[in-house]
N, C-alpha and C. Protein backbone atom coordinates (compact mmCIF):
# COMPACT_ATOMS: atom_id res chain seq x y z
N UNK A 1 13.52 -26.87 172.55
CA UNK A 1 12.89 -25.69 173.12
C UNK A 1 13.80 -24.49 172.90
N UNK A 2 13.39 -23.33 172.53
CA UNK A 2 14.33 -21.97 172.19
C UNK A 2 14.46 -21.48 173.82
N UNK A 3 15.77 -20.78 173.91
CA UNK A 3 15.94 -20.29 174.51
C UNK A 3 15.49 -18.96 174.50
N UNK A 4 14.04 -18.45 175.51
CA UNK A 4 13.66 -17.20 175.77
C UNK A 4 14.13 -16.13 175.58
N UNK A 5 14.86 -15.93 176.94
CA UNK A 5 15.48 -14.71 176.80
C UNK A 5 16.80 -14.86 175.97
N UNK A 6 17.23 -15.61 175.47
CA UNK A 6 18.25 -15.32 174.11
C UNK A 6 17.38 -14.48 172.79
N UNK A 7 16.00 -15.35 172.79
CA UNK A 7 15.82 -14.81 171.60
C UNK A 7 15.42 -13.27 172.04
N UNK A 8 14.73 -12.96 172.70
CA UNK A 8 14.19 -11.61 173.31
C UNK A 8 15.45 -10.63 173.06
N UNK A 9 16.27 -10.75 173.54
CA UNK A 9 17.50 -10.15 173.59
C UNK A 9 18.04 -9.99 171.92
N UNK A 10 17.65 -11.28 170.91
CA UNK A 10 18.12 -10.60 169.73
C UNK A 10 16.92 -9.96 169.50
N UNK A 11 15.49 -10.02 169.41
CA UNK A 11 14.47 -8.72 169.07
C UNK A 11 14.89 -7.63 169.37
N UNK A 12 15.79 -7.28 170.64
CA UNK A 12 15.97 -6.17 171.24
C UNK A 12 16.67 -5.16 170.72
N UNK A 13 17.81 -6.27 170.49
CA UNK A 13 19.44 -5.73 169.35
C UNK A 13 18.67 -5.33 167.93
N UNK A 14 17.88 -6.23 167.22
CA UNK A 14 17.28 -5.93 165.83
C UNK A 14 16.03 -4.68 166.26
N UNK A 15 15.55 -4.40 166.85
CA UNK A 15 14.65 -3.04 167.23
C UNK A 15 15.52 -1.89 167.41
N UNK A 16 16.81 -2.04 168.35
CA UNK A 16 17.55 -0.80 168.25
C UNK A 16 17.71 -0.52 166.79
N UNK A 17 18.52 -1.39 166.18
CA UNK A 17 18.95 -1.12 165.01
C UNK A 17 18.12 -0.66 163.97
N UNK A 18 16.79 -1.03 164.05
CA UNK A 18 15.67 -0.68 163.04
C UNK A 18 14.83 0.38 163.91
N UNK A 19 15.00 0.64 165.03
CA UNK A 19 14.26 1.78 165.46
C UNK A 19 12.71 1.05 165.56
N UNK A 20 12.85 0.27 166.42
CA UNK A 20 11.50 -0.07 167.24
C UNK A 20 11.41 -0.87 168.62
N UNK A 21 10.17 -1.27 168.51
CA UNK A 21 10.33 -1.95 170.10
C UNK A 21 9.72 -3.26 170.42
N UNK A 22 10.49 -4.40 170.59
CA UNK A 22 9.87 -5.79 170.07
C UNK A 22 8.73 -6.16 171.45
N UNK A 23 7.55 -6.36 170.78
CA UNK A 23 6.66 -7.16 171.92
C UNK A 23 6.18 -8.43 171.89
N UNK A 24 6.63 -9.24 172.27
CA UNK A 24 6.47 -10.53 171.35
C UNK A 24 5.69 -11.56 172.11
N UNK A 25 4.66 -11.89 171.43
CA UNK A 25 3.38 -12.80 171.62
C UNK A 25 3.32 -13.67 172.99
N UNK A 26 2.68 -13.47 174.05
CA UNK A 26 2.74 -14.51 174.76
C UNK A 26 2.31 -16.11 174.31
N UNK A 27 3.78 -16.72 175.65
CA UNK A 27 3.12 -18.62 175.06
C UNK A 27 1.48 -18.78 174.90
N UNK A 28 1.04 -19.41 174.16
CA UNK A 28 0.08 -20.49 174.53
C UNK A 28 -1.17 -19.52 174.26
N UNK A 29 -0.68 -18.25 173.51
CA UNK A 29 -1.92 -17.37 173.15
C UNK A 29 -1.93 -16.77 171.16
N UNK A 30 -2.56 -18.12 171.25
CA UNK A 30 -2.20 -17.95 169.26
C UNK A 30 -3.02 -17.25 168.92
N UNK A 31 -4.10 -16.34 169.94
CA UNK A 31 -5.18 -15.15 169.03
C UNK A 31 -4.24 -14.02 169.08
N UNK A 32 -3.59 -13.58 169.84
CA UNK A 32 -2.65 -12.34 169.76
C UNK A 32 -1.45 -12.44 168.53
N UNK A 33 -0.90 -13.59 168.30
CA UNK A 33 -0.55 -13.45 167.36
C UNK A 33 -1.47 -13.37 165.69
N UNK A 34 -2.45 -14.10 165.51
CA UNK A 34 -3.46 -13.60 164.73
C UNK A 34 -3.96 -12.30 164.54
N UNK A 35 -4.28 -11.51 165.49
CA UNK A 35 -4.07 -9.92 165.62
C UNK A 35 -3.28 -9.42 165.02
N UNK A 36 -2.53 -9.62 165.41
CA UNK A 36 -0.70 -9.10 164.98
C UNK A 36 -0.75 -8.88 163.73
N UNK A 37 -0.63 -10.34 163.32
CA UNK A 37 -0.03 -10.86 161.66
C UNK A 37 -1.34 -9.71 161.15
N UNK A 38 -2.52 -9.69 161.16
CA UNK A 38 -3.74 -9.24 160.53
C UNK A 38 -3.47 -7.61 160.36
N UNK A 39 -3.35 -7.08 161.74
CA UNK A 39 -2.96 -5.35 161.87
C UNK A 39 -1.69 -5.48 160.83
N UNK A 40 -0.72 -5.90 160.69
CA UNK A 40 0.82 -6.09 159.88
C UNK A 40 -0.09 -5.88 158.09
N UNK A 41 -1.25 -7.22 158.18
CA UNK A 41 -1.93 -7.21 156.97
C UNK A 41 -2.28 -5.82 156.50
N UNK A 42 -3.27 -5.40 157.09
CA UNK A 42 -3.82 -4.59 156.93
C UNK A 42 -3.05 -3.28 156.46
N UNK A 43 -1.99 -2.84 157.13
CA UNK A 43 -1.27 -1.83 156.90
C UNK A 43 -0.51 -2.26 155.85
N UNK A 44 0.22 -3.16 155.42
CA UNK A 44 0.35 -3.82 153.76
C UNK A 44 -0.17 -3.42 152.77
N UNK A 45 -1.10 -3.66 153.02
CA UNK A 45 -2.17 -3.68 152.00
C UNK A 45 -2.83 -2.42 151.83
N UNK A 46 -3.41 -1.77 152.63
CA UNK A 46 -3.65 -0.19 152.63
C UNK A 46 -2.75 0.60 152.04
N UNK A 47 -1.44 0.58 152.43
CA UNK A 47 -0.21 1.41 152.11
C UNK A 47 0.34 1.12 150.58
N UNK A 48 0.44 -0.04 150.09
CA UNK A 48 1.51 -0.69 148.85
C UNK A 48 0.36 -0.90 147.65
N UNK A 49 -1.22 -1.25 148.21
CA UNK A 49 -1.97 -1.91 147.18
C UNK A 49 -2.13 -0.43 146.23
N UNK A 50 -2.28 0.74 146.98
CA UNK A 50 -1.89 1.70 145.61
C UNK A 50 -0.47 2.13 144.88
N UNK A 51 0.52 2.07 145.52
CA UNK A 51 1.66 1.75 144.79
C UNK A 51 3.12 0.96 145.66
N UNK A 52 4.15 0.01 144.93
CA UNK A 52 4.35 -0.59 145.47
C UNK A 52 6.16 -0.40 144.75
N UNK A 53 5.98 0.52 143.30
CA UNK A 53 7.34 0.70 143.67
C UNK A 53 7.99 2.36 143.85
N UNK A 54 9.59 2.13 144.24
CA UNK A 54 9.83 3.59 144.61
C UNK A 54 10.86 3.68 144.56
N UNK A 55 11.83 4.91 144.00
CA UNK A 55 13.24 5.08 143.30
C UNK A 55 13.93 4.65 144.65
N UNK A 56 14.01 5.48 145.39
CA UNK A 56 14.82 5.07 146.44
C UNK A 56 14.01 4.39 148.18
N UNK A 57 14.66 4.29 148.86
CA UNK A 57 13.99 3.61 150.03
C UNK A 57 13.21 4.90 150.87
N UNK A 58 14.02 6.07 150.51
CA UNK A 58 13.82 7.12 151.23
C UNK A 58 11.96 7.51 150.60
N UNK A 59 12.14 7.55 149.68
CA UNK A 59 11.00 7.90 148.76
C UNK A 59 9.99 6.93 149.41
N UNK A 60 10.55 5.43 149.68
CA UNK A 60 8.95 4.67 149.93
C UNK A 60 9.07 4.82 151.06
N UNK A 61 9.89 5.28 151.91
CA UNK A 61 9.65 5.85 153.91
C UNK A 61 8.90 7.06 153.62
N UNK A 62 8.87 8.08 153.01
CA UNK A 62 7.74 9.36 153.14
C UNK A 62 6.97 8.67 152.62
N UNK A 63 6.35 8.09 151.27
CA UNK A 63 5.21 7.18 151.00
C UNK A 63 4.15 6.94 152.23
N UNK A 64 5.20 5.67 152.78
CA UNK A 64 4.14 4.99 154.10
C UNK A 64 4.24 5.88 155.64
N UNK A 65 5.10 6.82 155.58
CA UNK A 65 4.84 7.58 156.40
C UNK A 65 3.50 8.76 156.50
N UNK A 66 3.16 8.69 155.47
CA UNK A 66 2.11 9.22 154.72
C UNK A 66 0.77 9.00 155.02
N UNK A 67 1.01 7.45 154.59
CA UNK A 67 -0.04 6.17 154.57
C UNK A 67 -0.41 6.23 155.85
N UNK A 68 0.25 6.09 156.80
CA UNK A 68 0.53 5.66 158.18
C UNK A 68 -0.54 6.82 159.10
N UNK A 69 -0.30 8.10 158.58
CA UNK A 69 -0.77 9.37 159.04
C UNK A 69 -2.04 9.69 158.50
N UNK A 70 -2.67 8.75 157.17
CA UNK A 70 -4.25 8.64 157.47
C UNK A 70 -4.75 7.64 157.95
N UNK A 71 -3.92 6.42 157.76
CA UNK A 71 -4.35 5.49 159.29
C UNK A 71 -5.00 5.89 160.61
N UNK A 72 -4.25 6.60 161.25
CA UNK A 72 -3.78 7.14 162.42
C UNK A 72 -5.16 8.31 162.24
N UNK A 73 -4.94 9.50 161.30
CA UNK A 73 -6.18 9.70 161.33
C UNK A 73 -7.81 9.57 161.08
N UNK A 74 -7.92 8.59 160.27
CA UNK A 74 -9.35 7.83 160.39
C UNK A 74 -10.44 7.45 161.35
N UNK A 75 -10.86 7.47 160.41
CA UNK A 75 -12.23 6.85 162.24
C UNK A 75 -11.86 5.27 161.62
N UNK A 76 -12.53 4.49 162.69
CA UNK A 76 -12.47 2.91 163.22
C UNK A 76 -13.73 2.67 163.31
N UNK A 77 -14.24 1.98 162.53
CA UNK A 77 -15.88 1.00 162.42
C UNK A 77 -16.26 1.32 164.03
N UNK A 78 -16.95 1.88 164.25
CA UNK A 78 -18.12 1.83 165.60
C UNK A 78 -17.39 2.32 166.50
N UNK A 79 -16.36 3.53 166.30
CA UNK A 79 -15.97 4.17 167.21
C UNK A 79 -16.05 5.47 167.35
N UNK A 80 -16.12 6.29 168.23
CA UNK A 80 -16.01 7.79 168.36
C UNK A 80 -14.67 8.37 167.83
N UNK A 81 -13.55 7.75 168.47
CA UNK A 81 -12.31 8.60 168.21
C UNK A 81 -11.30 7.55 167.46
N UNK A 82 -10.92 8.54 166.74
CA UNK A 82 -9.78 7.96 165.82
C UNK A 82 -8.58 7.40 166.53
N UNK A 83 -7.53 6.30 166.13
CA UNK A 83 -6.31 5.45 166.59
C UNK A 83 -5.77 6.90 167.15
N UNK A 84 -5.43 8.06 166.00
CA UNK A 84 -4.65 9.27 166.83
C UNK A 84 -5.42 9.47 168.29
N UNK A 85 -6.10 9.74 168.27
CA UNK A 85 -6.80 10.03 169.66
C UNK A 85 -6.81 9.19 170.94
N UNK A 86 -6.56 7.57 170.73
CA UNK A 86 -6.94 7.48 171.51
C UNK A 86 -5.39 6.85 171.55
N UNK A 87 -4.29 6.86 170.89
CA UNK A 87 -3.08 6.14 171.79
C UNK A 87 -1.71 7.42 171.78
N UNK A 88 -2.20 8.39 171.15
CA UNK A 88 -1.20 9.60 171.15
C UNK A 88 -1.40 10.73 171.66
């Protein structure tokens, strides 16, 4: 059995360092992780399937920062307001 809060605690250390914020799947609920992995898909694939290489790292961070910002502004199948709208 893993130790919980050990591992939590390294998500925590690896999020500072990468600049995010780990939320990590509750036990015994394998549709949230299916979610997950799928939204992860999705933004993959949206972002890279038109191009996938880039001189420097900096170059592919404005890229998907890019990507990210018509995500964000799009509409969503059968919704009124766009992801921007409704979590920012």
């Amino acid at each position: 059995m893993y130790d919980v809060e050990n591992i939590t605690e390294l998500y925590n250390q690896t999020g500072s360092i990468f600049n995010f914020t780990s939320i990590p799947c509750n036990p015994a609920s394998p549709n949230e992780k299916g979610r997950d992995e799928e939204a992860v898909g999705f933004v993959r694939n949206y972002c890279f399937s038109e191009r996938n290489e880039f001189d420097s790292i900096d170059q592919a961070n404005e890229f998907l920062s890019a990507k990210l910002e018509e995500i964000k502004s799009g509409n969503v199948s059968k919704r009124e307001l766009t992801p921007l709208h409704l979590f920012f």
